[in-house]
PDB file of N, CA and C in Angstrom:
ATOM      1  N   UNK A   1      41.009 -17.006  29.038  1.00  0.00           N
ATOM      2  CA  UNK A   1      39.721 -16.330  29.072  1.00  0.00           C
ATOM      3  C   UNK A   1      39.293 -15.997  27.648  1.00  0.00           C
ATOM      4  N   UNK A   2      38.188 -16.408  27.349  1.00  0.00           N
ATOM      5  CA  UNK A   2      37.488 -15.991  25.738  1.00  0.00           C
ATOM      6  C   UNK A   2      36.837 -14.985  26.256  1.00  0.00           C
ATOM      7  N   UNK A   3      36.964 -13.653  24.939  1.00  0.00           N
ATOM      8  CA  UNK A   3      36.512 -12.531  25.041  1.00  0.00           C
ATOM      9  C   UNK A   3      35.391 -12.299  23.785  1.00  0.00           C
ATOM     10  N   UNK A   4      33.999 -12.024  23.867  1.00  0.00           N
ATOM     11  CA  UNK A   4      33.696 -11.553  22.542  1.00  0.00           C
ATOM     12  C   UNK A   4      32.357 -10.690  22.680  1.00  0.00           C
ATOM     13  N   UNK A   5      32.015 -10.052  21.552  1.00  0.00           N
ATOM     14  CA  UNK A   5      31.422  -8.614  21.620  1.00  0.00           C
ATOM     15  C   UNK A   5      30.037  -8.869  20.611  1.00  0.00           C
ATOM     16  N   UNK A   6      29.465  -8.395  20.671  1.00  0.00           N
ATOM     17  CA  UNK A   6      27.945  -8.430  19.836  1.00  0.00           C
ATOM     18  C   UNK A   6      27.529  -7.235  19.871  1.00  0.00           C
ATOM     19  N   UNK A   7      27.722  -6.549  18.616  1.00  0.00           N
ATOM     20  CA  UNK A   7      27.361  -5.066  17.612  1.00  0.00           C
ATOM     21  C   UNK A   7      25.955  -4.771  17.490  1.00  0.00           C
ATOM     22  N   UNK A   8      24.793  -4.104  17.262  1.00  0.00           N
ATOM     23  CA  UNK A   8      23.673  -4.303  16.438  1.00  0.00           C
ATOM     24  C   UNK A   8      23.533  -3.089  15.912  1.00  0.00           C
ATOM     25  N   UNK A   9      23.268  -2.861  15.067  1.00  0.00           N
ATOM     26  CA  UNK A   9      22.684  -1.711  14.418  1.00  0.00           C
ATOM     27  C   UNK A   9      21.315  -1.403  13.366  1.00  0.00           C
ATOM     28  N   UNK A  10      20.640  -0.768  13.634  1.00  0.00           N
ATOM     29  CA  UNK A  10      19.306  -1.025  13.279  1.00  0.00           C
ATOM     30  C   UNK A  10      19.061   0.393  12.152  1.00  0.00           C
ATOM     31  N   UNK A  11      19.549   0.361  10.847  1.00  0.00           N
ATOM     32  CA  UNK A  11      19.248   1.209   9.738  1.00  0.00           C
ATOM     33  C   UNK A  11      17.996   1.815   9.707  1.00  0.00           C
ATOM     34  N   UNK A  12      17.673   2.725   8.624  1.00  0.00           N
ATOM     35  CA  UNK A  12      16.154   2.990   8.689  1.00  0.00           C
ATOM     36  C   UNK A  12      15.268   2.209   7.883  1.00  0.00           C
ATOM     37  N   UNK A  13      16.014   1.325   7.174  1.00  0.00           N
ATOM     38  CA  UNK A  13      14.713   0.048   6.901  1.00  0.00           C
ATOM     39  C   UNK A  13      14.087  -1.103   8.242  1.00  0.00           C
ATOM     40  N   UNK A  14      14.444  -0.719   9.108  1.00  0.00           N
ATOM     41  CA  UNK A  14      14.603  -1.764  10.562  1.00  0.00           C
ATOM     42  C   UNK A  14      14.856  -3.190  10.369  1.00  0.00           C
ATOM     43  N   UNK A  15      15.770  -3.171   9.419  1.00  0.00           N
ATOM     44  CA  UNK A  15      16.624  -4.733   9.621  1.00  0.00           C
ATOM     45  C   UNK A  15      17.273  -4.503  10.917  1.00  0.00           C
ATOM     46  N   UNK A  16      17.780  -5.557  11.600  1.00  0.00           N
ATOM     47  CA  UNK A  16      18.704  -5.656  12.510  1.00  0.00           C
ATOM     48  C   UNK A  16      19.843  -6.072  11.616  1.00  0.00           C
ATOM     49  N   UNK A  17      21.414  -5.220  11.930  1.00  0.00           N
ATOM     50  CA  UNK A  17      22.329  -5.813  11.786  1.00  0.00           C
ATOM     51  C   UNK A  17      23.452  -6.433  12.896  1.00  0.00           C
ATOM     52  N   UNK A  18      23.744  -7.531  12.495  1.00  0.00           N
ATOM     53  CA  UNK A  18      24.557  -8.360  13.882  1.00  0.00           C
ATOM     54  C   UNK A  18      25.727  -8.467  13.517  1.00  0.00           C
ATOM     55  N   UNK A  19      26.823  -7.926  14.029  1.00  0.00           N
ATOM     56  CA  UNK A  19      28.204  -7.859  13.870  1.00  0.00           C
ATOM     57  C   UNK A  19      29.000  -8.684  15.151  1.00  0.00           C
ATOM     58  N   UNK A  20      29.463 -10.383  15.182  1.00  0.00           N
ATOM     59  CA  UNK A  20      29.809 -10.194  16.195  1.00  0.00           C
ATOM     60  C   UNK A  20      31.419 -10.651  16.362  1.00  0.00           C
ATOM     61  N   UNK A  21      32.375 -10.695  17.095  1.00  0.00           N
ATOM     62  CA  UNK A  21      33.408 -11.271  17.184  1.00  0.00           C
ATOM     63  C   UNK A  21      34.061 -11.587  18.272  1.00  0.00           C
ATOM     64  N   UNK A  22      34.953 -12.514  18.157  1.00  0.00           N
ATOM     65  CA  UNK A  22      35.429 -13.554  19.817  1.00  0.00           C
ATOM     66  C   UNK A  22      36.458 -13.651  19.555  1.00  0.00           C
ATOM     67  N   UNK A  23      37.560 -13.484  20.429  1.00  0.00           N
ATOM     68  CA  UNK A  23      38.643 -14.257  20.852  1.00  0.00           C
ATOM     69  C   UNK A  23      38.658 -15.651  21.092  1.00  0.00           C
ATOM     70  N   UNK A  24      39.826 -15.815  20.208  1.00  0.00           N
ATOM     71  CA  UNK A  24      40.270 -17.662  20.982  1.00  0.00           C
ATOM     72  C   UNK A  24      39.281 -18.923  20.008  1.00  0.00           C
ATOM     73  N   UNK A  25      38.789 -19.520  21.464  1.00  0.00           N
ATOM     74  CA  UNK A  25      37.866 -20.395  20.428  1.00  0.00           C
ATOM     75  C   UNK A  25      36.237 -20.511  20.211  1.00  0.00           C
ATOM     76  N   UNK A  26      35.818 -19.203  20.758  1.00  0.00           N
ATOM     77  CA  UNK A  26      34.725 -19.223  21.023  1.00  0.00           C
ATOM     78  C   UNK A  26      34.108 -19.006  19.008  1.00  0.00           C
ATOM     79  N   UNK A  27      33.267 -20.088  18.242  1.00  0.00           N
ATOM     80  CA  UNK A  27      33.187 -19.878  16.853  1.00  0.00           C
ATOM     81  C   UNK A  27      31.848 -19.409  16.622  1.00  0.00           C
ATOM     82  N   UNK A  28      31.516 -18.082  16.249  1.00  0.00           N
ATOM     83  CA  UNK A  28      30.479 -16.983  16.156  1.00  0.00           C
ATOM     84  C   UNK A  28      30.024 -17.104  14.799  1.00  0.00           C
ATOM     85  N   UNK A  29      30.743 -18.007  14.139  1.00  0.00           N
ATOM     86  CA  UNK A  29      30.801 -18.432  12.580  1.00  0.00           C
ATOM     87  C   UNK A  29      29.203 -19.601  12.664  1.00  0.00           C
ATOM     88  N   UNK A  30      28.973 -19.969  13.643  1.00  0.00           N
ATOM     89  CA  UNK A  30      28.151 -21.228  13.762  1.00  0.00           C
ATOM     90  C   UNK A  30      26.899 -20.116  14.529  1.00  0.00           C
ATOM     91  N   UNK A  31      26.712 -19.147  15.425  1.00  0.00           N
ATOM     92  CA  UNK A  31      25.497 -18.636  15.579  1.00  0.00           C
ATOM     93  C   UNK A  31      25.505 -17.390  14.252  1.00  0.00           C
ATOM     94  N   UNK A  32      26.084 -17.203  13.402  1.00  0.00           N
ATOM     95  CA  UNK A  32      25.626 -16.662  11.972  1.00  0.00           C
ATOM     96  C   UNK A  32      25.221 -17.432  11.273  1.00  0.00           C
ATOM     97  N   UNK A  33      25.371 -18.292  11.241  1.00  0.00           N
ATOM     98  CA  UNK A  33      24.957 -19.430  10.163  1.00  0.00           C
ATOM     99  C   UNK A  33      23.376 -19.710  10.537  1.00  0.00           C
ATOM    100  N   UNK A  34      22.892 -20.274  12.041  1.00  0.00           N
ATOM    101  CA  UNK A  34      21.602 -20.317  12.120  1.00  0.00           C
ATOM    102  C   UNK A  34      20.727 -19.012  11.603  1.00  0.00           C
ATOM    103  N   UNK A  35      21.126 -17.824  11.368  1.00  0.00           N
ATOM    104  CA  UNK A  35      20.617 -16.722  10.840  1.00  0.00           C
ATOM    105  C   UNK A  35      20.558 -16.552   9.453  1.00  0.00           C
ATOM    106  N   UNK A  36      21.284 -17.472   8.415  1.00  0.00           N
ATOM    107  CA  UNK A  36      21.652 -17.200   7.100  1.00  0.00           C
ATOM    108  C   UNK A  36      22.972 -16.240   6.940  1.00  0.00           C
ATOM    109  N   UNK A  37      23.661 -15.902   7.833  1.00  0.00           N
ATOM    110  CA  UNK A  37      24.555 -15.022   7.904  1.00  0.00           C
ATOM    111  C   UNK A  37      25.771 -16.020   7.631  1.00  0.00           C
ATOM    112  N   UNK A  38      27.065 -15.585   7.713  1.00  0.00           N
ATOM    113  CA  UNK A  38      28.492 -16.308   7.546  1.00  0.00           C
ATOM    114  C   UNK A  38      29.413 -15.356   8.480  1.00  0.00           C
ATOM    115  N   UNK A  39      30.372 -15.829   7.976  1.00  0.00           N
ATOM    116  CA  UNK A  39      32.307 -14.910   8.486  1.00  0.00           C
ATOM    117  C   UNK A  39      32.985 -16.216   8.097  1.00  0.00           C
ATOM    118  N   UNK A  40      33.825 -15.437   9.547  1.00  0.00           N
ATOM    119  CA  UNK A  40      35.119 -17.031  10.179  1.00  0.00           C
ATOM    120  C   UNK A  40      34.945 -17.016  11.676  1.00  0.00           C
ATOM    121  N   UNK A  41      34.878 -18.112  12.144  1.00  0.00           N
ATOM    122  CA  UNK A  41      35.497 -18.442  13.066  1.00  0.00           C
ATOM    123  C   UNK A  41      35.364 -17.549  14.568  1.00  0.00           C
ATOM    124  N   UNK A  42      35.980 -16.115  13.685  1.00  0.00           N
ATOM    125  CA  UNK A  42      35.800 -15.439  15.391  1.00  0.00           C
ATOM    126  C   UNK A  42      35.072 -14.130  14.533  1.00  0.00           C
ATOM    127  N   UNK A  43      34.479 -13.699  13.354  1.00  0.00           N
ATOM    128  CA  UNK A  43      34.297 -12.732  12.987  1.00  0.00           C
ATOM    129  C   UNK A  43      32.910 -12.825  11.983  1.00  0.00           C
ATOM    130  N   UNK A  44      32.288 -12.777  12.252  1.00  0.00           N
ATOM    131  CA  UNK A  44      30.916 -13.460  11.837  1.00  0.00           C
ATOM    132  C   UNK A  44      29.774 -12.042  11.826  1.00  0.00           C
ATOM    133  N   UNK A  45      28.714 -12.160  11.035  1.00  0.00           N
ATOM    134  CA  UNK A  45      27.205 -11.295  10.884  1.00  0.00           C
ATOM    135  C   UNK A  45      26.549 -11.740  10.306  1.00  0.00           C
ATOM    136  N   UNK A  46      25.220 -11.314  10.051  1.00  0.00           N
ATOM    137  CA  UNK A  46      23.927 -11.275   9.533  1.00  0.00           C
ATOM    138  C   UNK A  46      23.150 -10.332   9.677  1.00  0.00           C
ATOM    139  N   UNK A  47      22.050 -10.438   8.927  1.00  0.00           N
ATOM    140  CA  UNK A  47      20.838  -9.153   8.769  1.00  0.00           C
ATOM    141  C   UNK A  47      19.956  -9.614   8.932  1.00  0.00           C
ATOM    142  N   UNK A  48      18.861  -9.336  10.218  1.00  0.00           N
ATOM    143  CA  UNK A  48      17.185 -10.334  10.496  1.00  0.00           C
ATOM    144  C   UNK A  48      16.718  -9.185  10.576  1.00  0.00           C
ATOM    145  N   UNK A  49      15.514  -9.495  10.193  1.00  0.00           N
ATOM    146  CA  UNK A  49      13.605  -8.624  10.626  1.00  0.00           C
ATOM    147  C   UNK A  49      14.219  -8.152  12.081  1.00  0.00           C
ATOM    148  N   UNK A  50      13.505  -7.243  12.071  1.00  0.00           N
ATOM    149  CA  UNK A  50      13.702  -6.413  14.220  1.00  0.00           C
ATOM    150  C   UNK A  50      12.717  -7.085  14.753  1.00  0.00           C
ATOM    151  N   UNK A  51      12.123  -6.644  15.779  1.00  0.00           N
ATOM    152  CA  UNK A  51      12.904  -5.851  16.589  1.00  0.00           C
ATOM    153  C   UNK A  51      13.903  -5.856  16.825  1.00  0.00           C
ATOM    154  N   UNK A  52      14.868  -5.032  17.475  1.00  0.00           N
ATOM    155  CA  UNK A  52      16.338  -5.490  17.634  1.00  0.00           C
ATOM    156  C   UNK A  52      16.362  -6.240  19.027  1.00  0.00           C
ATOM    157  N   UNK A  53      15.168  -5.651  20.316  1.00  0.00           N
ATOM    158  CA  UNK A  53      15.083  -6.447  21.382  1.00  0.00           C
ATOM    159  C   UNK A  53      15.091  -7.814  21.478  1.00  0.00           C
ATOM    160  N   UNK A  54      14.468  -8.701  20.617  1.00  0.00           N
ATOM    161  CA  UNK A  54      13.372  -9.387  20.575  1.00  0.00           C
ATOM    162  C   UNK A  54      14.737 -10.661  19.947  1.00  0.00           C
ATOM    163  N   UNK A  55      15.840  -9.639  18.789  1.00  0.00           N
ATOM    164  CA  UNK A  55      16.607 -10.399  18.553  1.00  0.00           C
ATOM    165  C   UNK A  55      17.746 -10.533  18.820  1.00  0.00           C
ATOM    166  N   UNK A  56      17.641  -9.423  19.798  1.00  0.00           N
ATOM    167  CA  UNK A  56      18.819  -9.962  21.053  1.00  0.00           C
ATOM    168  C   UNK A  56      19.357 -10.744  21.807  1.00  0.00           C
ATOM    169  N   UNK A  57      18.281 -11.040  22.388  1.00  0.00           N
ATOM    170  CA  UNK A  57      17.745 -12.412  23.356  1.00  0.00           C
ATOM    171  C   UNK A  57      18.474 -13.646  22.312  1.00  0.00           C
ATOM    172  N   UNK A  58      17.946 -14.333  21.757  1.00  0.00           N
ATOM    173  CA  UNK A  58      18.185 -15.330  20.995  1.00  0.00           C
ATOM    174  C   UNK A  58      19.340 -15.087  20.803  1.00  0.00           C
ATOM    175  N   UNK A  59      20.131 -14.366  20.096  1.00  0.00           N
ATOM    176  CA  UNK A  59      21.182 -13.776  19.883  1.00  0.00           C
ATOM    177  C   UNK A  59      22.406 -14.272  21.060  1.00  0.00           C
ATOM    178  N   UNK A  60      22.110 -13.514  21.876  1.00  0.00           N
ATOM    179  CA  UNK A  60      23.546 -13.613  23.152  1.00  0.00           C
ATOM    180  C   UNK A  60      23.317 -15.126  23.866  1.00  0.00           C
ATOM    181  N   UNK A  61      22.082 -15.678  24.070  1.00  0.00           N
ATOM    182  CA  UNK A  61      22.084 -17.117  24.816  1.00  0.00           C
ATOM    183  C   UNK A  61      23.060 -17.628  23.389  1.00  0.00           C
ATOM    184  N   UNK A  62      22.961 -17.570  22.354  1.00  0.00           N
ATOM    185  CA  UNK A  62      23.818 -18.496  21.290  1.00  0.00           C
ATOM    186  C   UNK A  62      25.394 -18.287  21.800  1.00  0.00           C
ATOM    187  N   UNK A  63      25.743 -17.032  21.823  1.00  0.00           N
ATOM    188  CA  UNK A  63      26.315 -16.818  22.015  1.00  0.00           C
ATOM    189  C   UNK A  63      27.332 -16.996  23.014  1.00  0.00           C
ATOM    190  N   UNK A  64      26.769 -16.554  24.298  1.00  0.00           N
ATOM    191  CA  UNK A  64      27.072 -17.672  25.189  1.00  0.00           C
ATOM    192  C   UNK A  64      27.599 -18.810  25.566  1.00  0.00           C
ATOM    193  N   UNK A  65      26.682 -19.727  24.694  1.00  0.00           N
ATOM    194  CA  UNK A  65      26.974 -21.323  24.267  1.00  0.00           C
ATOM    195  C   UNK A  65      27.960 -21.253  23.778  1.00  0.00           C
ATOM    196  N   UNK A  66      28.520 -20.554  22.724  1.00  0.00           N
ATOM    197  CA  UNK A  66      29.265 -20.591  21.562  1.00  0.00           C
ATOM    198  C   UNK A  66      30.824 -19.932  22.927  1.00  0.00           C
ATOM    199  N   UNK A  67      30.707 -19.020  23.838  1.00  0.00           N
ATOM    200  CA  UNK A  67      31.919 -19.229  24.346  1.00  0.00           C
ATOM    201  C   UNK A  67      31.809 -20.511  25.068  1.00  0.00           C
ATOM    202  N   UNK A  68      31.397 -20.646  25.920  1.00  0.00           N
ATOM    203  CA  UNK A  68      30.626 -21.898  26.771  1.00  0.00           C
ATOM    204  C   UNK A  68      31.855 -23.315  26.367  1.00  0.00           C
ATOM    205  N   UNK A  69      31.698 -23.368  24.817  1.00  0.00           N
ATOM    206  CA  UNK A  69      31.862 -24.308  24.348  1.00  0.00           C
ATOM    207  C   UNK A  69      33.256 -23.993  23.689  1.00  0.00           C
ATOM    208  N   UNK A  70      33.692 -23.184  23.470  1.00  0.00           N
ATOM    209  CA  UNK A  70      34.843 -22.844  23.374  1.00  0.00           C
ATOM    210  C   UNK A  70      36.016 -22.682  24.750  1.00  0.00           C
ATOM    211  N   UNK A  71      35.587 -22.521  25.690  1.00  0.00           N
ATOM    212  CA  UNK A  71      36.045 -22.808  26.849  1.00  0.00           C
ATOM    213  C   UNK A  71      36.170 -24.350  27.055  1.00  0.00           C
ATOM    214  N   UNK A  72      34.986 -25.005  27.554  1.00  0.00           N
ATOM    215  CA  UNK A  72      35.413 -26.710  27.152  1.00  0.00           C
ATOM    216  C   UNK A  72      36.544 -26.902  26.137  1.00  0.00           C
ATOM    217  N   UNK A  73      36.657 -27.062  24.991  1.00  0.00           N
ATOM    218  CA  UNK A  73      37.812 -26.732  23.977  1.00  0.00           C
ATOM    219  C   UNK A  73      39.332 -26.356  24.537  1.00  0.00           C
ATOM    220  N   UNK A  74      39.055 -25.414  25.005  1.00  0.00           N
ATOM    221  CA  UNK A  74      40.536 -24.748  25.773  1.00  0.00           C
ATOM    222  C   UNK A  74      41.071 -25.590  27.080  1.00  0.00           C
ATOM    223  N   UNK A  75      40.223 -25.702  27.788  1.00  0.00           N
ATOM    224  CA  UNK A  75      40.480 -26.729  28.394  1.00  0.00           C
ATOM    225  C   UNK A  75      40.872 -28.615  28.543  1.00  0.00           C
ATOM    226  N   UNK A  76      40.218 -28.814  27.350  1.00  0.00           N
ATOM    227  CA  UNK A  76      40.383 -30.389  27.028  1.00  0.00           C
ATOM    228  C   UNK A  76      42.181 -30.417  26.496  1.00  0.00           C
ATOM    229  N   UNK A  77      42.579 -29.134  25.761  1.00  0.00           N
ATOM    230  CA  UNK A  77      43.463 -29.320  24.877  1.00  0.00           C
ATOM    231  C   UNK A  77      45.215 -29.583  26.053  1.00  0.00           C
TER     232      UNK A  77
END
């Protein structure tokens, strides 16, 4: 079972910040990157424009995928 978590925190400049991290093989390193953000692998962030709603959404469907596809992975092996 892949486990992983998605943080946000919204400062008083209203950036969104995205903190997220996964167990196993789910790689959170690849939905930071479409943001300009980085990490590794299972430990990944970035900083976007808010709303924080608005960049939620987009956010967890990646995410998703990103276990989604890490499951396929676990399984092929």
């Amino acid at each position: 079972e892949i486990q992983g978590v998605v943080f946000y925190k919204v400062p008083p400049d209203g950036a969104v910040r995205v903190s997220m991290r996964t167990k196993y093989d789910a790689d959170v390193r690849m939905v930071a990157s479409v943001y300009g953000g980085g990490g590794h692998k299972n430990a990944a962030g970035f900083t976007v424009a808010g709303p924080v709603d608005q960049v939620r959404t987009g956010i967890l469907d990646r995410v998703v995928t990103a276990i989604a596809r890490g499951l396929e992975t676990r399984r092929s092996a």
